[in-house]
Protein backbone atom coordinates (compact mmCIF):
# COMPACT_ATOMS: atom_id res chain seq x y z
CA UNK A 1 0.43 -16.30 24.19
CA UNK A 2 -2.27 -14.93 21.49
CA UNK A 3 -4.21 -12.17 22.48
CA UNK A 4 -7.86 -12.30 21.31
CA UNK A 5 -11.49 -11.10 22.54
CA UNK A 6 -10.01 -9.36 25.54
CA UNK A 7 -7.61 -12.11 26.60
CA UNK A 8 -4.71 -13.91 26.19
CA UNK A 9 -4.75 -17.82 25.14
CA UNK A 10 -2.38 -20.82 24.96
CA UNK A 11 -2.20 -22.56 21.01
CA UNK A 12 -3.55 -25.88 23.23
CA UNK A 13 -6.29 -23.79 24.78
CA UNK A 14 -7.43 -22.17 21.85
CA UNK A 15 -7.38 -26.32 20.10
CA UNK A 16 -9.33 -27.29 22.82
CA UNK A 17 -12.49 -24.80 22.29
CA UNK A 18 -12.85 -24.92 18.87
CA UNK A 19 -12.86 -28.14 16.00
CA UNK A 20 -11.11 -26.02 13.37
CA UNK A 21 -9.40 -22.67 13.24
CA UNK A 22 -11.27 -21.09 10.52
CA UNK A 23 -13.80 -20.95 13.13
CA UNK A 24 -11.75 -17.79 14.27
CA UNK A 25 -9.68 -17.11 11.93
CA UNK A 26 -8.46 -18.32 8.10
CA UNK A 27 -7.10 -17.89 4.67
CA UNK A 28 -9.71 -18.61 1.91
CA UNK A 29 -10.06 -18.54 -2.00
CA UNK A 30 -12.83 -17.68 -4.14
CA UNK A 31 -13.94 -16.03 -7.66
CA UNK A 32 -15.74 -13.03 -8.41
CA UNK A 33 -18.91 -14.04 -10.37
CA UNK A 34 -20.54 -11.00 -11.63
CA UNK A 35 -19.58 -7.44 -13.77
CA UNK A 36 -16.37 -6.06 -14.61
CA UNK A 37 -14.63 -8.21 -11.90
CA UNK A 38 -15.89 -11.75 -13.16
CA UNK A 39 -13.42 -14.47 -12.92
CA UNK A 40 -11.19 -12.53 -10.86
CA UNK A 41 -9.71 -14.34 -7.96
CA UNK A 42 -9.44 -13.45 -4.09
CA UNK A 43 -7.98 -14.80 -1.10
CA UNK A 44 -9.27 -13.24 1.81
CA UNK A 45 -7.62 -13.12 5.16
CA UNK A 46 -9.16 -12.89 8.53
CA UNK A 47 -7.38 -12.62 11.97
CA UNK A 48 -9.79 -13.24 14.53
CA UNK A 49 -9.01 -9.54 16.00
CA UNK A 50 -11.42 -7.71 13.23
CA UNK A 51 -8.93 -7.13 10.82
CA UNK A 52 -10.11 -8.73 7.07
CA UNK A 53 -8.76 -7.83 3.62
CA UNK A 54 -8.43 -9.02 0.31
CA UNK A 55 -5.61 -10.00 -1.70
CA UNK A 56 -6.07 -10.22 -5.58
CA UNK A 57 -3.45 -12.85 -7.94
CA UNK A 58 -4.98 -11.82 -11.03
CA UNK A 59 -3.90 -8.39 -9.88
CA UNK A 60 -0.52 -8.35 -9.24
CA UNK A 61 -1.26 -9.83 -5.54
CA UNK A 62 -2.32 -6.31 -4.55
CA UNK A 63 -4.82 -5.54 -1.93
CA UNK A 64 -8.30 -4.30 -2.66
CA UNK A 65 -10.80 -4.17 0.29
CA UNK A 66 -9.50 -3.62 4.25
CA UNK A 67 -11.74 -3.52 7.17
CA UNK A 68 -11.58 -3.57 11.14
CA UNK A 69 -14.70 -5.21 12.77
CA UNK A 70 -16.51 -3.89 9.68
CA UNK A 71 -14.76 -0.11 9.65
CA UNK A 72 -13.77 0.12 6.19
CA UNK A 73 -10.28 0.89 6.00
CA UNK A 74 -9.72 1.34 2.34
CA UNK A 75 -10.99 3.60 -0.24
CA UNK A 76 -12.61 1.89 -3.52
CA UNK A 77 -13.20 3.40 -6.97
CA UNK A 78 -16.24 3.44 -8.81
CA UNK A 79 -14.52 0.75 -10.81
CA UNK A 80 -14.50 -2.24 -8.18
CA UNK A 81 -12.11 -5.02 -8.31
CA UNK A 82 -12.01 -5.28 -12.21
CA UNK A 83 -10.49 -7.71 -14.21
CA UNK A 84 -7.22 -7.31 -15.58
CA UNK A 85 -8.26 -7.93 -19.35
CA UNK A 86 -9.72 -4.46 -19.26
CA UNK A 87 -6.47 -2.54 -18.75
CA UNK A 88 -5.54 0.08 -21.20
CA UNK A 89 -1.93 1.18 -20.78
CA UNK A 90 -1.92 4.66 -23.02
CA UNK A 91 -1.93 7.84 -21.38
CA UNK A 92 -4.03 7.77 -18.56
CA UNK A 93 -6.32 4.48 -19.09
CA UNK A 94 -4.94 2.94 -16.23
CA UNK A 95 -7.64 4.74 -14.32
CA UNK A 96 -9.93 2.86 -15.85
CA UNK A 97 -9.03 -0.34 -14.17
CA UNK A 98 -7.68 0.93 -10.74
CA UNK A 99 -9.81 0.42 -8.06
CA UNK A 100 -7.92 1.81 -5.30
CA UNK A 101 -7.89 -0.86 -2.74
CA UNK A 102 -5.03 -1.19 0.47
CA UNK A 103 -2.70 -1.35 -2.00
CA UNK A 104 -2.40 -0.83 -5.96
CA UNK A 105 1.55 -1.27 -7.04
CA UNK A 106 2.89 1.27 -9.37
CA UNK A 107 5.21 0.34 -11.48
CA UNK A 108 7.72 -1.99 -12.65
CA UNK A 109 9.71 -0.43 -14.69
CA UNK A 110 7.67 2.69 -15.36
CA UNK A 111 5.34 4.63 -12.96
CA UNK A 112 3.80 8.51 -12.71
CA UNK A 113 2.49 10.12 -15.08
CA UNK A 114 2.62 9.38 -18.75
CA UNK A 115 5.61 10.81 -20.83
CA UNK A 116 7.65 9.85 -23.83
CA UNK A 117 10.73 8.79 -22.53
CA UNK A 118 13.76 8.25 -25.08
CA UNK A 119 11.01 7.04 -27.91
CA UNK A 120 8.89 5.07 -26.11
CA UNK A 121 5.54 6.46 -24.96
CA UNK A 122 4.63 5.63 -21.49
CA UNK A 123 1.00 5.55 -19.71
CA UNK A 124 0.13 6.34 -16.11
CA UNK A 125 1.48 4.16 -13.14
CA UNK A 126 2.63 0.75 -15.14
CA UNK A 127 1.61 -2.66 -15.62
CA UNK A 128 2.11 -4.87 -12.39
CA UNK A 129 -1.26 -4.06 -10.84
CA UNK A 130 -2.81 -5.76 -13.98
CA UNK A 131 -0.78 -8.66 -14.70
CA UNK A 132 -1.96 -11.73 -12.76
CA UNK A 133 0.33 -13.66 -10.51
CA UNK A 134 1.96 -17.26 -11.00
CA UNK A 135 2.93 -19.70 -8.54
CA UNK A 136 0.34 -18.51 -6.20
CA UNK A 137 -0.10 -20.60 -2.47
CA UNK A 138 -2.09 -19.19 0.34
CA UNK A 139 -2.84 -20.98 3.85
CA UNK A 140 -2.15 -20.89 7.25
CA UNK A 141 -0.45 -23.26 9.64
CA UNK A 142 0.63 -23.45 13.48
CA UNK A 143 4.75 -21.97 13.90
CA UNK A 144 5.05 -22.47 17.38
CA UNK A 145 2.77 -20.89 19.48
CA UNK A 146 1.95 -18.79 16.62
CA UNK A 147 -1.05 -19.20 13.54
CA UNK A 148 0.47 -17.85 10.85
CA UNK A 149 -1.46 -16.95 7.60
CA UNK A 150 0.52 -16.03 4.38
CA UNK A 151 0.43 -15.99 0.41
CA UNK A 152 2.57 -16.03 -2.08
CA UNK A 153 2.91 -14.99 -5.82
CA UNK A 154 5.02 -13.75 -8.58
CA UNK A 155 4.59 -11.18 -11.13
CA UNK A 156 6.30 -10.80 -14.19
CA UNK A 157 6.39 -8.00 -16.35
CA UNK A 158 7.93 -8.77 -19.62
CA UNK A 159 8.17 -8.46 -23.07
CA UNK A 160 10.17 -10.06 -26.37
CA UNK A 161 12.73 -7.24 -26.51
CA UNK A 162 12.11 -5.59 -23.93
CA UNK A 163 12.27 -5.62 -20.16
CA UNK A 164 12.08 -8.85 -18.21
CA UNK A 165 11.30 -7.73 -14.55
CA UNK A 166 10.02 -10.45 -12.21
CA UNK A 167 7.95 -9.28 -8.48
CA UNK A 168 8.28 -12.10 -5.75
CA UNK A 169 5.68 -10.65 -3.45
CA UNK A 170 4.88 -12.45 0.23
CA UNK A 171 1.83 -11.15 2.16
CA UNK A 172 1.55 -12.15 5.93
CA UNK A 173 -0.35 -11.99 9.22
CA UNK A 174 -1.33 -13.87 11.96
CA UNK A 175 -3.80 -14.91 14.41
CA UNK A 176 -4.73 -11.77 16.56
CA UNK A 177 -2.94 -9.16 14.86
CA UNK A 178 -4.30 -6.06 13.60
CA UNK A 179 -1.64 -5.62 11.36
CA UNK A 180 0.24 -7.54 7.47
CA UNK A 181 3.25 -7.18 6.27
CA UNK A 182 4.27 -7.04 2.76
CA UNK A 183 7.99 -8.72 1.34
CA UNK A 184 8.72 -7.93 -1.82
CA UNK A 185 11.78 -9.04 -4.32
CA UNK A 186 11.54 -7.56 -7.01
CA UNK A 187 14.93 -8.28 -10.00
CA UNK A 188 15.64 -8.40 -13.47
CA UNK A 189 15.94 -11.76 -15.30
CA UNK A 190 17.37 -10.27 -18.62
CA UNK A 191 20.42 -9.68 -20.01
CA UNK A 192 20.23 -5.79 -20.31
CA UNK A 193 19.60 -3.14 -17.64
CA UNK A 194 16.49 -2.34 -17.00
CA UNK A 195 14.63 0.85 -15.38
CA UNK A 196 12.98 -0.19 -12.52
CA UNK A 197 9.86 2.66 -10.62
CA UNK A 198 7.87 1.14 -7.89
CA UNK A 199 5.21 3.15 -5.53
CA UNK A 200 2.95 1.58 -3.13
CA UNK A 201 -0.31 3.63 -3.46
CA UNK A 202 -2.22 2.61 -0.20
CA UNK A 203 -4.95 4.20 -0.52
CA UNK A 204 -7.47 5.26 2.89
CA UNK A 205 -10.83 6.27 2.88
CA UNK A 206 -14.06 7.13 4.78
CA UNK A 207 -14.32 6.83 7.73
CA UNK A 208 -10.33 6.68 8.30
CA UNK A 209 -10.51 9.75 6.13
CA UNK A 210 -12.79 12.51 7.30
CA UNK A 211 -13.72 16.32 8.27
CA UNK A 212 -11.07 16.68 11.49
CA UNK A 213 -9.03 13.79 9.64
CA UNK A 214 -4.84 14.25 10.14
CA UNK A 215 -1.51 12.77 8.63
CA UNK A 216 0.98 11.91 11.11
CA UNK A 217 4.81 11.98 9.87
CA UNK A 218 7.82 12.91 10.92
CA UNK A 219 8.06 15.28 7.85
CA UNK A 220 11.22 17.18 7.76
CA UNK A 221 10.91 18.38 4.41
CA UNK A 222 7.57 19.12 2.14
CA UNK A 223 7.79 19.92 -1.39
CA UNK A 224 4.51 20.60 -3.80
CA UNK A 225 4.37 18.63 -6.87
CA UNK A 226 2.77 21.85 -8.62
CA UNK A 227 1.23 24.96 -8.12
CA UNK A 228 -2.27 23.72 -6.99
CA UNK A 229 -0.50 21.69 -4.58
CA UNK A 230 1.34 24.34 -3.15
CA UNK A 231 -2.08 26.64 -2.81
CA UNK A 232 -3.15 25.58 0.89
CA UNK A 233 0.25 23.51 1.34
CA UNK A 234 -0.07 24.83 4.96
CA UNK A 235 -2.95 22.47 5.50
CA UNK A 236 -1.15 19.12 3.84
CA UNK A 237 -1.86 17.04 6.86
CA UNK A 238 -5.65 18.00 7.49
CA UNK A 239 -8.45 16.73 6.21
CA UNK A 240 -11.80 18.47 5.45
CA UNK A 241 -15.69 17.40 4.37
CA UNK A 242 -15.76 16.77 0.82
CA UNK A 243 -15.82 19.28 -1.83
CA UNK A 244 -17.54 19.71 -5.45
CA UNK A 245 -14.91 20.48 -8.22
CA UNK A 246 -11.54 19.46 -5.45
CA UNK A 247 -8.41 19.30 -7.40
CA UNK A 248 -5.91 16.78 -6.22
CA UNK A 249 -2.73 18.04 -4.21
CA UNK A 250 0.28 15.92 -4.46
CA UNK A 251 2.88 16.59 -1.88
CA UNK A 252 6.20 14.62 -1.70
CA UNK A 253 7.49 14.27 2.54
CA UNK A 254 11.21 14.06 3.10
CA UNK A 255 10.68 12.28 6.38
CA UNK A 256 13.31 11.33 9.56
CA UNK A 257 14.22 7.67 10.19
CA UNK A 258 15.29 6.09 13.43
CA UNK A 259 18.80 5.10 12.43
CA UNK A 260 17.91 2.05 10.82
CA UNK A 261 15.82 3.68 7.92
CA UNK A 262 12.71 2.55 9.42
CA UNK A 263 9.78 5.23 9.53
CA UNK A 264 6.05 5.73 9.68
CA UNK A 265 3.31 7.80 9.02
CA UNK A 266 -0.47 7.21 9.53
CA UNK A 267 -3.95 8.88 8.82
CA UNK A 268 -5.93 9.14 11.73
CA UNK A 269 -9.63 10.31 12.93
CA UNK A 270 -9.50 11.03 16.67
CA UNK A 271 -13.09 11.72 16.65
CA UNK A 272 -14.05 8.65 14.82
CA UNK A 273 -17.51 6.76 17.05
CA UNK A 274 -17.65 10.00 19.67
CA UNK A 275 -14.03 10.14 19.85
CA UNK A 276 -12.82 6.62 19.94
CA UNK A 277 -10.70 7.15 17.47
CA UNK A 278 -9.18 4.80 14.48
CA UNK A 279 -6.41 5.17 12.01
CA UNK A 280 -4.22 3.72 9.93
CA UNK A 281 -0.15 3.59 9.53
CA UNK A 282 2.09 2.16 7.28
CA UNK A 283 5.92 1.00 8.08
CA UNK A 284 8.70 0.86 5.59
CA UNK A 285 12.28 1.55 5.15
CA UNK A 286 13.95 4.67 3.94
CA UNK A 287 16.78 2.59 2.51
CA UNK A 288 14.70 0.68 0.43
CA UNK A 289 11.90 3.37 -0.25
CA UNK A 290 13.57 7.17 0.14
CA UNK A 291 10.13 8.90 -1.01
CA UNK A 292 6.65 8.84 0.95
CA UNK A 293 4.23 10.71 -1.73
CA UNK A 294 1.01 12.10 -0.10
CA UNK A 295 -2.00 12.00 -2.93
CA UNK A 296 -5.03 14.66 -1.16
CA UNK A 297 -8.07 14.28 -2.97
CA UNK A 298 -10.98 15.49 -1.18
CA UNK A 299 -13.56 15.68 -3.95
CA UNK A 300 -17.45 14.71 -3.71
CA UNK A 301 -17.44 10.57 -4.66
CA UNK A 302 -13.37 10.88 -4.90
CA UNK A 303 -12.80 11.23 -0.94
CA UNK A 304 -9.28 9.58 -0.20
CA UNK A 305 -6.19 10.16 0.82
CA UNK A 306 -3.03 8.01 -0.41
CA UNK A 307 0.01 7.76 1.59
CA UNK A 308 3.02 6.02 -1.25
CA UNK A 309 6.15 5.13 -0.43
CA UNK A 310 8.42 5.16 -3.58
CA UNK A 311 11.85 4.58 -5.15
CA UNK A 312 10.61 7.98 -7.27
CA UNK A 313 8.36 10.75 -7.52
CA UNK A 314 5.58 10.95 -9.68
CA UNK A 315 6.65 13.10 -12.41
CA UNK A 316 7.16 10.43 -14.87
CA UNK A 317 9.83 8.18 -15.95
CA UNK A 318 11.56 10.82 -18.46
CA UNK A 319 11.44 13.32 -15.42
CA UNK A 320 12.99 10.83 -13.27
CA UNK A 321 16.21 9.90 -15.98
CA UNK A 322 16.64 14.14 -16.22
CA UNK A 323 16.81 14.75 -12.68
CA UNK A 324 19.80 11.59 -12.42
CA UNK A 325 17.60 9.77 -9.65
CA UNK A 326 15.72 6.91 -12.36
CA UNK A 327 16.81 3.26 -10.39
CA UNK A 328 18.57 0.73 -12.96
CA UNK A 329 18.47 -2.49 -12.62
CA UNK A 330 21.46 -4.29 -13.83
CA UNK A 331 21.29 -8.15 -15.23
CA UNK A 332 20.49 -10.32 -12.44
CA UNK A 333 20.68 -7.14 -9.68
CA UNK A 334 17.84 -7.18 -7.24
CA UNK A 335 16.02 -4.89 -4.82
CA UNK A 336 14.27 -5.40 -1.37
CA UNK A 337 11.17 -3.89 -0.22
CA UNK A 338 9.60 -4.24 3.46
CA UNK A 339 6.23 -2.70 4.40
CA UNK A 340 3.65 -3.04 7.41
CA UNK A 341 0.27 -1.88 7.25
CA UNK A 342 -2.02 -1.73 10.34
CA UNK A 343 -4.93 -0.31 12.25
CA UNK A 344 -4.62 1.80 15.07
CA UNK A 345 -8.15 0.48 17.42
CA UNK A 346 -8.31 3.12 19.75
CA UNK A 347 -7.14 6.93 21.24
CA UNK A 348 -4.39 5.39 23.11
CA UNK A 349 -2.93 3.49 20.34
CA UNK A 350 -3.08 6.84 18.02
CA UNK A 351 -0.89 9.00 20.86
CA UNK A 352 1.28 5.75 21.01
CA UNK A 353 2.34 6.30 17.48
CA UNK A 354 2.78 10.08 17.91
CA UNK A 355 4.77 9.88 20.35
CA UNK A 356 6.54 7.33 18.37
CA UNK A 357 6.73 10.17 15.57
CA UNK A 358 7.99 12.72 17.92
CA UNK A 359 10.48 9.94 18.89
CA UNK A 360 12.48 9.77 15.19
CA UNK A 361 11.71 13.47 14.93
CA UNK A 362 14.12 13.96 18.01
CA UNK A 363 16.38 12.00 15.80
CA UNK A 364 16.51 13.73 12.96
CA UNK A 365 18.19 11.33 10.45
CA UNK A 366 17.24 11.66 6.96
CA UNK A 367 18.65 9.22 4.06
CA UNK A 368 21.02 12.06 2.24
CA UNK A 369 21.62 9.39 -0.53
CA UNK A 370 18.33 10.15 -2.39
């Protein structure tokens, strides 16, 4: 049973009222055709239950836009979906080409900020966000009772001599849901090991992200990045108006799991359209992802709020090796990554996933291995 426009329908009944599916819901393909995002190429998803988003190949099959019946979800930079030709990779050039979007991946084998690290200079966050996608499908197709709507792509970053670091990354959803979830493999097809950063840099904005906005984690731990993070650390998980001159605040969350590894945390506005409320969470694994890095930037025209889980901090990679927690891939070794992203519609769904929060807090387990 699919439950859509107030009700719940049959896979025969919903056949019977309409001559093709896209009529409700669908995968599609297009091409930007103007500025710095010409020729880049999206596949947009819609649900049927108001949830829409983007999915870019020619950028690492990340996520740009996000919305929920026309809520936007997702913050975007004054750089828009550009293309990836435009990426500059010293220092901190990356900005230049990161748009922000549901998701921007960080990473593969470096990610954080720029360093030297043993002789080779390093620039912000990595390459995979800019390196467009091979092999890419996307469609959706009856399982069951079920309309299921997926794509799929790999990204490979690699060089003659250097690292070669392939990304098998699987985006789904399906007819009805509010929610996608991401599968990633990512593993090294060299011959030598290879270091191997990843953060998922989901990125919320207005009107997810506003004056009475919160976080919601089970957060046993906080730790400032620096000292203008740890000025007003009190107030990591609230969110104010914009201000002129705000200086980011970077806070890393040691956060309880449910047994499995499985957490969450979400941004939420219970006063959102007279106190309807929307938000959004995201749902990964501990054992896969031990760090959940909060980015607070509340600055006028730079109003978001990231929420990153992460193999690593954001330090750099040279940081990383010193402190004995950089990941290394060995020839052929792999890794796993699972995350869910979704909207929470309404008040009652936001104190469902507090109390779900409260729930692993009671808990208490923490991954002591990272």
């Amino acid at each position: 049973m699919i439950s859509l426009f107030g009700k719940g329908y049959k896979r025969e009944e919903l056949r019977e009222r309409v001559g093709d599916i896209r009529q409700i819901c669908g995968v599609r393909r297009f091409i930007f055709s103007d500025g710095p995002e010409k020729g880049v190429e999206a596949i947009e998803f819609r649900t049927g239950a108001g949830l829409r988003f983007l999915v870019l190949p020619d950028r690492g099959m990340d996520i740009s836009m996000a919305e929920f019946k026309g809520i936007p979800l997702s913050w975007i930079s004054s750089v828009g979906e550009v293309s990836p030709h435009f990426f500059e990779p010293e220092d901190f050039g990356w900005l230049r080409t990161f748009y922000g979007g549901l998701l921007t991946t960080c990473g593969l084998t470096y990610a954080g900020a720029p360093c030297v690290d043993r002789g080779k200079r390093l620039g912000l966050h990595g390459r995979a966000s800019c390196i467009p996608a091979r092999d890419v499908t996307a469609g959706g197709d009856w399982e069951g009772e079920e309309y299921v709507m997926r794509c799929r792509g790999k990204v490979r970053e690699t060089s003659v001599f250097g690292e070669d670091m392939l990304l098998k990354r699987e985006i789904t959803t399906r007819l009805g849901s509010l929610s996608l979830r991401i599968h990633d493999i990512v593993e090294n097809m060299g011959y030598e090991p290879v270091e191997h950063m990843i953060i998922y840099h989901i990125n919320l904005g207005f009107p997810v992200v506003d004056d009475g906005s919160l976080l919601i984690s089970p957060t046993l731990e906080l730790i400032p990045r620096d000292e203008e993070a740890r000025e007003g650390m009190e107030s990591y998980n609230r969110f104010h108006a914009p201000i002129q001159g705000y200086k980011e605040k970077v806070y890393y969350h040691k956060l309880a799991h449910d047994g499995n590894g499985w957490t969450s945390a979400a941004i939420v506005n219970e006063g959102f359209d007279g106190g309807k409320g929307i938000g959004v969470y995201v749902r990964f694994n501990l054992f896969q992802l031990p760090n959940l890095v909060e980015w607070k930037m509340m600055g006028k025209g730079m109003y978001v709020v990231g929420v990153e889980p992460a193999n690593c901090l954001v330090e750099g990679r040279d940081v990383e090796r010193e402190r004995g927690t950089l990941v290394i891939l060995d020839p052929g070794e792999r890794r796993e990554y699972e995350l869910e992203i979704g909207v929470l519609s309404s008040r009652d769904e936001i104190d469902e996933f507090k109390r779900s929060v409260e729930s692993i807090l009671g808990m208490g387990q923490v991954d002591r291995n990272h």
